[in-house]
C-alpha atoms as a PDB file:
ATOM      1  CA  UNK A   1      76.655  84.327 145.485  1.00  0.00           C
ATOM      2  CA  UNK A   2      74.615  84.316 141.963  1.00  0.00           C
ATOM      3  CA  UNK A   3      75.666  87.830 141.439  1.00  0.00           C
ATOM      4  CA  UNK A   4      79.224  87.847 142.691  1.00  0.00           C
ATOM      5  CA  UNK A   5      79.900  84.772 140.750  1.00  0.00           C
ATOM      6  CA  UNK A   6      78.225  86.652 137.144  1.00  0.00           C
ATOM      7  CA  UNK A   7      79.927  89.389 137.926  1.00  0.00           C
ATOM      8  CA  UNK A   8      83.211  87.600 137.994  1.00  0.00           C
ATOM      9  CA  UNK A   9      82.317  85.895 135.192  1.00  0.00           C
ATOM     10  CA  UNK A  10      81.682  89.030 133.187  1.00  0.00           C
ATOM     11  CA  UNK A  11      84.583  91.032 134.349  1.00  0.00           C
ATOM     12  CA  UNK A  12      86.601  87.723 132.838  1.00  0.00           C
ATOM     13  CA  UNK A  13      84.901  87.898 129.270  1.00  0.00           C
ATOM     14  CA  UNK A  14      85.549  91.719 129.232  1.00  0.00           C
ATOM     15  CA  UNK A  15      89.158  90.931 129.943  1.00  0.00           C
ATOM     16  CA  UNK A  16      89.143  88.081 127.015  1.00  0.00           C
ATOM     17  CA  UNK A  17      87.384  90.636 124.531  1.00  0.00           C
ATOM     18  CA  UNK A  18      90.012  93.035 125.733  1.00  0.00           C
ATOM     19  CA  UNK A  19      92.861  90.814 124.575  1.00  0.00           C
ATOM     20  CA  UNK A  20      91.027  89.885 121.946  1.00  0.00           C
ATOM     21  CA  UNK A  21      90.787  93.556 120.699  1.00  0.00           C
ATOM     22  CA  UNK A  22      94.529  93.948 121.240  1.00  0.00           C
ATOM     23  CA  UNK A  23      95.803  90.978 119.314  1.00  0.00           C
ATOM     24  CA  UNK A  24      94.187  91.996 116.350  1.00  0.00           C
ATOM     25  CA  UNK A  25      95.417  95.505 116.807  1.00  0.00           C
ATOM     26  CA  UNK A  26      98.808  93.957 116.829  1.00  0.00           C
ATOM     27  CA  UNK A  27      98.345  91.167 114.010  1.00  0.00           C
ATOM     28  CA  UNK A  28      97.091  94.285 111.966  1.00  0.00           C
ATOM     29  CA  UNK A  29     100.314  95.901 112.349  1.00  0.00           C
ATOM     30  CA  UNK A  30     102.087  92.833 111.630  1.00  0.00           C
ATOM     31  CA  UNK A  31     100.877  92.312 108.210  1.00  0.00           C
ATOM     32  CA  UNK A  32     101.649  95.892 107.797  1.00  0.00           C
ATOM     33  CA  UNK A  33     105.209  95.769 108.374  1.00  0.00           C
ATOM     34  CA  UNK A  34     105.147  92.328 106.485  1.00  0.00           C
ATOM     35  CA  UNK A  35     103.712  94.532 103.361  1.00  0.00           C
ATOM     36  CA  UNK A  36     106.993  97.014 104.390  1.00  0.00           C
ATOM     37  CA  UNK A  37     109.713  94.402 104.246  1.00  0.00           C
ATOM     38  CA  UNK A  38     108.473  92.586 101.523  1.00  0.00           C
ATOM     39  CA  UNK A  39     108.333  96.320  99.551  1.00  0.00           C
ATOM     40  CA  UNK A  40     111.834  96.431 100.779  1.00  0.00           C
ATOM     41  CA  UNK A  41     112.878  92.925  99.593  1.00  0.00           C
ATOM     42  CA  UNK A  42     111.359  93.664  95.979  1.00  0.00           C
ATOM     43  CA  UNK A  43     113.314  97.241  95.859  1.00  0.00           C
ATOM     44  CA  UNK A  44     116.126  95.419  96.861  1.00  0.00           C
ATOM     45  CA  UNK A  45     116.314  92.324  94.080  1.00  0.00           C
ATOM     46  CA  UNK A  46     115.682  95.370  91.699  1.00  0.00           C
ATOM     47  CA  UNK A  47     118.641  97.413  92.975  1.00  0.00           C
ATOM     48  CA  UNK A  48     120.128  93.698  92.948  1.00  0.00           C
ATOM     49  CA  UNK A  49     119.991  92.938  89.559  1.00  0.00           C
ATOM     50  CA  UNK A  50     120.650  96.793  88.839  1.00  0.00           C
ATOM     51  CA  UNK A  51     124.072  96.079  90.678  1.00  0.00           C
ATOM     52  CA  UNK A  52     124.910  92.588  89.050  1.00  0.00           C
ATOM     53  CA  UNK A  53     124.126  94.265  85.374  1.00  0.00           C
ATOM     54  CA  UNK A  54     126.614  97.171  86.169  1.00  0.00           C
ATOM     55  CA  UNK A  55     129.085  94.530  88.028  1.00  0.00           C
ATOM     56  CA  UNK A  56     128.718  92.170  84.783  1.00  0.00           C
ATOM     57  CA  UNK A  57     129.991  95.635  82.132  1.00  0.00           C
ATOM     58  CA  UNK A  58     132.388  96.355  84.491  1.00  0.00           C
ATOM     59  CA  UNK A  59     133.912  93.016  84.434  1.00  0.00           C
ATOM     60  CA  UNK A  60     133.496  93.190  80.679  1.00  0.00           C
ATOM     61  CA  UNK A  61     135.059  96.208  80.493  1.00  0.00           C
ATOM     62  CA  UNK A  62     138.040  95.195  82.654  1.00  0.00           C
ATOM     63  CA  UNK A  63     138.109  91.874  80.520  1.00  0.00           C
ATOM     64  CA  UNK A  64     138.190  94.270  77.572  1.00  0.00           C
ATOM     65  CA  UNK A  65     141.070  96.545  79.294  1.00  0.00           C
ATOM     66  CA  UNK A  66     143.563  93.752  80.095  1.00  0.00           C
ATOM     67  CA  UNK A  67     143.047  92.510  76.303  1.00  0.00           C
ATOM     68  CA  UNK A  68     144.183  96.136  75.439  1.00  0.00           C
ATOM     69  CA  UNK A  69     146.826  96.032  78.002  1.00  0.00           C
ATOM     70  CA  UNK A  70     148.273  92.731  76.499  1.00  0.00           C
ATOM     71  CA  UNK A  71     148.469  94.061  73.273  1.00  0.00           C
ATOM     72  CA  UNK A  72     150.028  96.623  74.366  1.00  0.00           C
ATOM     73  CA  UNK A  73     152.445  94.978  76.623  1.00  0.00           C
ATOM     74  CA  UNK A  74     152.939  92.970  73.247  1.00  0.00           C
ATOM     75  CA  UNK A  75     153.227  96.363  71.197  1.00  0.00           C
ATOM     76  CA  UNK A  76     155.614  97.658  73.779  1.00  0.00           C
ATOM     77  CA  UNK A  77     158.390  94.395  73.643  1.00  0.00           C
ATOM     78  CA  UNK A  78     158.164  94.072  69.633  1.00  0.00           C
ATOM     79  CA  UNK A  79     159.338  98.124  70.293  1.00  0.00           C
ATOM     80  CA  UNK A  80     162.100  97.288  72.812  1.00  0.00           C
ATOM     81  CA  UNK A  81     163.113  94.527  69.978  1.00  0.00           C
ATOM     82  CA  UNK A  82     163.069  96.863  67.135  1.00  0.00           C
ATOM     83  CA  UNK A  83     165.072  99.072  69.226  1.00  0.00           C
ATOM     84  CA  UNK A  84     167.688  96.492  70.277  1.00  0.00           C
ATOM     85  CA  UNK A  85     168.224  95.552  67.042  1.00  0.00           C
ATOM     86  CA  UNK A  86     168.455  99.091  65.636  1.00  0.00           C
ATOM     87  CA  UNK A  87     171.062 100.078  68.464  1.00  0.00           C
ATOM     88  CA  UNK A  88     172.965  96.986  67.455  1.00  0.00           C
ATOM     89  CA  UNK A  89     172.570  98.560  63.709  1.00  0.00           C
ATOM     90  CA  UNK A  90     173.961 101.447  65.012  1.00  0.00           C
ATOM     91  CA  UNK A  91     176.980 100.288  66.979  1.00  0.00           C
ATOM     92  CA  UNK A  92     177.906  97.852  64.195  1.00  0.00           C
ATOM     93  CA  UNK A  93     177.748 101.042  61.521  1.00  0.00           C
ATOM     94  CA  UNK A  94     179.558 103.538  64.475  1.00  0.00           C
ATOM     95  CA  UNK A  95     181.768 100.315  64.490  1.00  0.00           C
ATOM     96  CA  UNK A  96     182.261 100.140  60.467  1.00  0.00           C
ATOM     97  CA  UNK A  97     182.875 103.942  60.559  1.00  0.00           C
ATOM     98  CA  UNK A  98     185.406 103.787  62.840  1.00  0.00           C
ATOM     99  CA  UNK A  99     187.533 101.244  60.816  1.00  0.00           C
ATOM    100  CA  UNK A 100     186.304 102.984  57.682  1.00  0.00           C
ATOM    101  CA  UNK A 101     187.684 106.661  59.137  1.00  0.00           C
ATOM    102  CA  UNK A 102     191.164 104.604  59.616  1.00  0.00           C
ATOM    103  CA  UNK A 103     191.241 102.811  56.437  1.00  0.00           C
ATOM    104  CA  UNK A 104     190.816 106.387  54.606  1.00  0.00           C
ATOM    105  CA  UNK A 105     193.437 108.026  57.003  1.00  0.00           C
ATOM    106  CA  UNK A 106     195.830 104.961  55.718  1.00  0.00           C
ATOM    107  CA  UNK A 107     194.719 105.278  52.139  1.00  0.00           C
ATOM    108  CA  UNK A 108     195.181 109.467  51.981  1.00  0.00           C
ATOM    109  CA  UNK A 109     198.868 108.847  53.800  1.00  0.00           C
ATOM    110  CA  UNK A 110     199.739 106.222  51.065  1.00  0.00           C
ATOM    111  CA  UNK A 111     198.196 108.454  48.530  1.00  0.00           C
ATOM    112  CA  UNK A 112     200.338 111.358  49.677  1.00  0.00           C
ATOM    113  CA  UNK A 113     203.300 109.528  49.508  1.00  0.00           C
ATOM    114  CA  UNK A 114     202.727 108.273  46.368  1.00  0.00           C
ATOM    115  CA  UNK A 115     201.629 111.251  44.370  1.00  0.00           C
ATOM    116  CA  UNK A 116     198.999 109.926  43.044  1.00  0.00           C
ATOM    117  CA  UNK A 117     200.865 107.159  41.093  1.00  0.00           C
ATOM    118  CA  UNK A 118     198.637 104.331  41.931  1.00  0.00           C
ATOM    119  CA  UNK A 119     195.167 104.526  40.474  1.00  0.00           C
ATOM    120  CA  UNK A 120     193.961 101.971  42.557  1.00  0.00           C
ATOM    121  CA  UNK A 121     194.566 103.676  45.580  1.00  0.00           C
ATOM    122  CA  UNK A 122     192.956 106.698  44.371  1.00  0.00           C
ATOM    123  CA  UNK A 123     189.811 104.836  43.296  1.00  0.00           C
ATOM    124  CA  UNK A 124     189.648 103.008  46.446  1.00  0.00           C
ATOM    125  CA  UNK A 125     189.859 106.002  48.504  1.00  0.00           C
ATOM    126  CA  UNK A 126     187.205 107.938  46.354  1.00  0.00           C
ATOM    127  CA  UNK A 127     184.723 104.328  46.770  1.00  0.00           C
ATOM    128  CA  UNK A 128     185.689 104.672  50.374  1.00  0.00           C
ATOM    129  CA  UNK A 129     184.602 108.772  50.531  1.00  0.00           C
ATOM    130  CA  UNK A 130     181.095 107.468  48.466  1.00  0.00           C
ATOM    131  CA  UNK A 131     180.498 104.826  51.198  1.00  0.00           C
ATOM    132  CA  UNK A 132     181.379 107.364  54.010  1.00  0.00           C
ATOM    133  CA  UNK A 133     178.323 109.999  52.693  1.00  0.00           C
ATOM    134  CA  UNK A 134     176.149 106.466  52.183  1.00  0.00           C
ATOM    135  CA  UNK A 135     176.887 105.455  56.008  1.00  0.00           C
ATOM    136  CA  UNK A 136     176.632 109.434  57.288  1.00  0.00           C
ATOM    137  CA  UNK A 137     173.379 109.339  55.861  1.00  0.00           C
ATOM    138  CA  UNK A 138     172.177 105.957  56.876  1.00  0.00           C
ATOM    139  CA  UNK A 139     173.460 107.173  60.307  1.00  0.00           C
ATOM    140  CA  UNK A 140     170.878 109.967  60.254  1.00  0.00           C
ATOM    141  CA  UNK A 141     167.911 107.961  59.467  1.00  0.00           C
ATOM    142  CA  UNK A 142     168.704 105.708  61.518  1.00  0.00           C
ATOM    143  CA  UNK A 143     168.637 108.094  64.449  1.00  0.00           C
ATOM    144  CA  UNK A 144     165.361 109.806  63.434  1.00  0.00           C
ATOM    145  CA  UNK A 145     164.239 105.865  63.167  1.00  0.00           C
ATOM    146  CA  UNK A 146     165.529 105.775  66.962  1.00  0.00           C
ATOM    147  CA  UNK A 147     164.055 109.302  67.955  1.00  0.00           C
ATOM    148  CA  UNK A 148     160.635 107.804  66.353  1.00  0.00           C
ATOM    149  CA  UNK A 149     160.538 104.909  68.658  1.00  0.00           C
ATOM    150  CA  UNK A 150     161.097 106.632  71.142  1.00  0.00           C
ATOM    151  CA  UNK A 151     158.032 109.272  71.047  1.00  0.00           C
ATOM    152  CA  UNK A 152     156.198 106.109  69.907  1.00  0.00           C
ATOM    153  CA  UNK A 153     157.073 104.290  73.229  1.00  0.00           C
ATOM    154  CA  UNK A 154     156.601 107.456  74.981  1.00  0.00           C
ATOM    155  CA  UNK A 155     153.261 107.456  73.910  1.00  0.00           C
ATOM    156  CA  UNK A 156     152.569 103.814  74.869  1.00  0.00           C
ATOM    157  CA  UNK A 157     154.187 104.141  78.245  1.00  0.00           C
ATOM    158  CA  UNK A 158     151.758 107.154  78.820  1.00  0.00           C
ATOM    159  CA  UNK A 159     148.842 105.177  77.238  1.00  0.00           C
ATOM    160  CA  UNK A 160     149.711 101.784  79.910  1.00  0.00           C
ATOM    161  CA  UNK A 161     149.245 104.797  82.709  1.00  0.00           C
ATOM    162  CA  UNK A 162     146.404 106.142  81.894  1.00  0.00           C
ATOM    163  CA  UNK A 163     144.716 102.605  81.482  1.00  0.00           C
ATOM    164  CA  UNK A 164     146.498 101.545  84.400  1.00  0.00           C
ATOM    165  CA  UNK A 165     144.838 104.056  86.382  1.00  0.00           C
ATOM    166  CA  UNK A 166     141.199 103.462  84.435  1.00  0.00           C
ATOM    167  CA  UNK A 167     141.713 100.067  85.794  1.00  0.00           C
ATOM    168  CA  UNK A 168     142.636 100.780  89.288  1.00  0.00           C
ATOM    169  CA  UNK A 169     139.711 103.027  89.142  1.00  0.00           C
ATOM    170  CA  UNK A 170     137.019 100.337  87.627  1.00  0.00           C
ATOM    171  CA  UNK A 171     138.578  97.829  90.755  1.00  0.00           C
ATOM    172  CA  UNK A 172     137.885 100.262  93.095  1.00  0.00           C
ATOM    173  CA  UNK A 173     134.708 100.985  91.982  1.00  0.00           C
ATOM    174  CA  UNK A 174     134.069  97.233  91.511  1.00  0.00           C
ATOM    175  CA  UNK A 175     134.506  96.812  95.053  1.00  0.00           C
ATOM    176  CA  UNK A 176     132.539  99.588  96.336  1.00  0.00           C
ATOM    177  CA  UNK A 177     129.690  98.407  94.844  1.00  0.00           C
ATOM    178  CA  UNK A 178     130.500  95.314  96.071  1.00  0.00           C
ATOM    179  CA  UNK A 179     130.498  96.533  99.938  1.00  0.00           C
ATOM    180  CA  UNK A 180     127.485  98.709  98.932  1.00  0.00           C
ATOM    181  CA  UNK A 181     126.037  95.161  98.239  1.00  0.00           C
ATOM    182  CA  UNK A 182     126.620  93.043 100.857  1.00  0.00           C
ATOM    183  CA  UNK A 183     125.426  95.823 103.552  1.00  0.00           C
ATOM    184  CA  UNK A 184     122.032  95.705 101.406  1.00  0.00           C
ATOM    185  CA  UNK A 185     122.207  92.330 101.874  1.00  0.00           C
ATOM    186  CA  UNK A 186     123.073  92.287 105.190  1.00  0.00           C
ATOM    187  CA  UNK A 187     120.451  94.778 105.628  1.00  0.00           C
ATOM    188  CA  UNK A 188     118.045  92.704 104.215  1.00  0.00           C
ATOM    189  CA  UNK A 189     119.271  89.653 106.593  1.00  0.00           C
ATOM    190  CA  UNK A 190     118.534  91.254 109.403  1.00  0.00           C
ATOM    191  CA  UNK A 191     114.712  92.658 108.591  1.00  0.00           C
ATOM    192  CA  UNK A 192     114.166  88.897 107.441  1.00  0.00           C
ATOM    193  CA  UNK A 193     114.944  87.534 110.795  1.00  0.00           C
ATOM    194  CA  UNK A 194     112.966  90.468 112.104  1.00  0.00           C
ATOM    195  CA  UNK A 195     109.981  88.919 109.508  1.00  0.00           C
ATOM    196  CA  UNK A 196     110.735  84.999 110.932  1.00  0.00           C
ATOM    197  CA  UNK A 197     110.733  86.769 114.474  1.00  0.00           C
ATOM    198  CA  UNK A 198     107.136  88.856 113.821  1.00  0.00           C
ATOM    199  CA  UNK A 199     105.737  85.732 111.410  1.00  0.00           C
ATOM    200  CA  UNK A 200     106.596  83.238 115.231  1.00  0.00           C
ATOM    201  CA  UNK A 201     105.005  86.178 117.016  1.00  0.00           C
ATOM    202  CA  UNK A 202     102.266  85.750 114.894  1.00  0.00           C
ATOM    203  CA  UNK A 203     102.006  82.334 115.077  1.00  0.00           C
ATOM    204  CA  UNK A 204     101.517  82.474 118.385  1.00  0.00           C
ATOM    205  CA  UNK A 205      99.189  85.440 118.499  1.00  0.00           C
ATOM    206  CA  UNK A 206      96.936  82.919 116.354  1.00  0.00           C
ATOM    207  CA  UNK A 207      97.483  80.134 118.787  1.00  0.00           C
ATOM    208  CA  UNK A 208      96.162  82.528 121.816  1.00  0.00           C
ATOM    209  CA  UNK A 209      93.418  83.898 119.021  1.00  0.00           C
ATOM    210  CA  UNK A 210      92.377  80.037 118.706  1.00  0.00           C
ATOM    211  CA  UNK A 211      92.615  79.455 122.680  1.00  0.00           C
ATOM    212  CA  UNK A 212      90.234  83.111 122.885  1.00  0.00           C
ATOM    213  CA  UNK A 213      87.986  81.468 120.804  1.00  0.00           C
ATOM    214  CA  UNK A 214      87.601  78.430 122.226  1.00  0.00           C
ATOM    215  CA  UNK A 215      87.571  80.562 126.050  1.00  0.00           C
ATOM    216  CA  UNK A 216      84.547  82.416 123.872  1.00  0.00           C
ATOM    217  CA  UNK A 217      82.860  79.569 123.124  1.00  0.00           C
ATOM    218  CA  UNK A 218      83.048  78.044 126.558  1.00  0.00           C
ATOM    219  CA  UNK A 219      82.130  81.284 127.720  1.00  0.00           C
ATOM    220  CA  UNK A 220      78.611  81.161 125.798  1.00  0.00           C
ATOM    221  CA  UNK A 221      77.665  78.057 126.683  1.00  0.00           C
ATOM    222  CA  UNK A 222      78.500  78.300 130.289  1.00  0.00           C
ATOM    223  CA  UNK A 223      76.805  81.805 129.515  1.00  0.00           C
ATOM    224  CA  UNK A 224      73.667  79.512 128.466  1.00  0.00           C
ATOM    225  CA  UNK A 225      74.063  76.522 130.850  1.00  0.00           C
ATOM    226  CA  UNK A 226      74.209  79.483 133.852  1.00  0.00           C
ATOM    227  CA  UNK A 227      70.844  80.518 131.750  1.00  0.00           C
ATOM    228  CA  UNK A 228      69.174  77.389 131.749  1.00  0.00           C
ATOM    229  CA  UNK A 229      69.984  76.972 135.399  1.00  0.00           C
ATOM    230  CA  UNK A 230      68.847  80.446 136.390  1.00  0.00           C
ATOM    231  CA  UNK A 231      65.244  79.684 134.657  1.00  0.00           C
ATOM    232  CA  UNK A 232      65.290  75.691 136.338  1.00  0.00           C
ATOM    233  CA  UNK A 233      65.656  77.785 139.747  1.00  0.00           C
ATOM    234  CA  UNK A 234      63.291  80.083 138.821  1.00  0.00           C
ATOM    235  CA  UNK A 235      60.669  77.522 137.754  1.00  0.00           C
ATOM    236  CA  UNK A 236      61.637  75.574 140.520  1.00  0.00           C
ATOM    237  CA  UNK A 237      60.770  78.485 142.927  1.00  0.00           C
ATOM    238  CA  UNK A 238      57.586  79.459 141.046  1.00  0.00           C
ATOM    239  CA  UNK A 239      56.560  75.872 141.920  1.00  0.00           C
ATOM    240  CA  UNK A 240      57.651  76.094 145.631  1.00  0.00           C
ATOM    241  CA  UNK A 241      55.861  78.929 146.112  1.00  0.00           C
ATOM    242  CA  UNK A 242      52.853  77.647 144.016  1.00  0.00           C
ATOM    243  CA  UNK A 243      53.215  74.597 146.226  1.00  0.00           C
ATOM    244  CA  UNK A 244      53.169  76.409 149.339  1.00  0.00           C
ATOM    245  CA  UNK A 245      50.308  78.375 148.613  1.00  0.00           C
ATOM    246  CA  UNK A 246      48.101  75.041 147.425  1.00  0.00           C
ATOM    247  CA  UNK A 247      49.181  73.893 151.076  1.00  0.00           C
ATOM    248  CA  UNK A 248      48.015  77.133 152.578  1.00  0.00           C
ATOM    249  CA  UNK A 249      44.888  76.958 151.425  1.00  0.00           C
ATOM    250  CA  UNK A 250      44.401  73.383 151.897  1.00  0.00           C
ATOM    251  CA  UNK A 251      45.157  73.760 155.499  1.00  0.00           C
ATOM    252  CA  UNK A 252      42.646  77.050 155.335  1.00  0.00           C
ATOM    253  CA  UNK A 253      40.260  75.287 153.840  1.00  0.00           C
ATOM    254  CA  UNK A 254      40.939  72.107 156.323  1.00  0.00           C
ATOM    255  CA  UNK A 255      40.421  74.786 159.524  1.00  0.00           C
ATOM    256  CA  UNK A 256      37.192  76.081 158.299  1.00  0.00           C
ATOM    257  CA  UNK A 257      35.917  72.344 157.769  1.00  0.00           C
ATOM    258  CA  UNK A 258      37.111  71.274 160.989  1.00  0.00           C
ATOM    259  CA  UNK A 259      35.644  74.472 162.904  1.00  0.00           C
ATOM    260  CA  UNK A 260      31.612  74.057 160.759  1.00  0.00           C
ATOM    261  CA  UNK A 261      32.249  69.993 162.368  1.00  0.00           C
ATOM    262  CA  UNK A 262      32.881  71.916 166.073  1.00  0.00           C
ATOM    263  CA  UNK A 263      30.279  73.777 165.695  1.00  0.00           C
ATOM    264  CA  UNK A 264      27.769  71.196 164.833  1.00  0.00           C
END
């Protein structure tokens, strides 16, 4: 029973020691994926901050883009005012011409009917033919004014497009590297919870550790109580048999006493 109940009792420890082995095998690869994520978490607040800096220029730029754009937006309507105004010019002069192109057909009729006899009328019509080259040429720089403006808001229309596009390009990579953020970070999430998961894991990996322990402890002093017992018992026996062989040979030594008495 001695035996069978040692044997027991060692197959149990090897069992323990077994676990025991295993647990650490496992805690050691624990804090080695710990080192991982947390390598991972570091690489990730860099490429964090990395991504904020370039998101911060880009907003700077795009702050910097619609200040451009307003200006010229603002450019743009003090052109469409010039322009109003100068068409306005224009059809007030083609306006002025008009009336100027039938006062001189009056004057030449009234001249020709005349012969020339009023001076007046002849000076009139030759102030009238002086204004007439005056407004033709006013006319033409006024339409190379217009032709001008025109390139010039040309120019500005193509200049809104192109940063119209710039900007439409700077949103859209705004908000990829937005989305390229928040699946980092979701990223990251997830091997955190796999951390908290592995850390509990851990936790109670420690908490079995502590009960091996203890079961180790136990196991060494039953180890020595089962010990001390085993000697008692042997002592115990030694004594017995010591015992038993005092008895014999009192009880020998009684016979031979008892037969010398017979015999006498």
């Amino acid at each position: 029973m001695e035996k069978d109940e040692e044997k027991e009792f060692n197959q149990e420890k090897q069992k323990i020691f077994k676990e025991f082995n295993e647990f650490k095998k496992k805690e050691e690869q624990i804090v080695e994926q710990e080192k991982l994520i947390e390598k991972k978490l570091e690489s990730f607040e860099s490429e964090s901050l990395i991504h904020k800096s370039k998101i911060k220029r880009m907003k700077k730029k795009e702050k910097e883009l619609e200040k451009i754009q307003l200006e010229n937006q603002k450019e743009i309507e003090k052109i469409k005012n010039e322009f109003i105004k100068t068409n306005q010019k224009k059809n007030q002069l083609i306006k002025s011409l008009k009336n100027f192109q039938s006062n001189e057909s009056f004057l030449e009729k009234v001249l020709e009917k005349t012969n020339g006899e009023y001076d007046n009328v002849a000076k009139l019509l030759s102030r009238y033919k002086t204004l007439k080259i005056s407004k033709d040429e006013l006319e033409n720089e006024l339409n190379e004014a217009l032709k001008l403006l025109d390139e010039k808001n040309l120019k500005l229309s193509n200049l809104k497009g192109q940063f119209e596009e710039s900007r439409i390009m700077m949103q859209r990579d705004l908000l990829t590297k937005k989305n390229q953020l928040n699946e980092q970070k979701k990223v990251v999430e997830n091997e955190n919870l796999i951390l908290e998961k592995m850390k509990k894991t851990k936790e109670e990996k420690m908490e079995n550790f502590i009960s091996i322990k203890l079961a180790i402890k136990v196991e060494k002093k039953l180890s020595k109580q089962i010990q001390e017992e085993n000697l008692a018992k042997k002592e115990l026996k030694e004594k017995e048999e010591k015992r038993i062989e005092e008895l014999k040979e009192e009880m020998r030594l009684k016979g031979i006493e008892k037969k010398n008495m017979s015999d006498n």
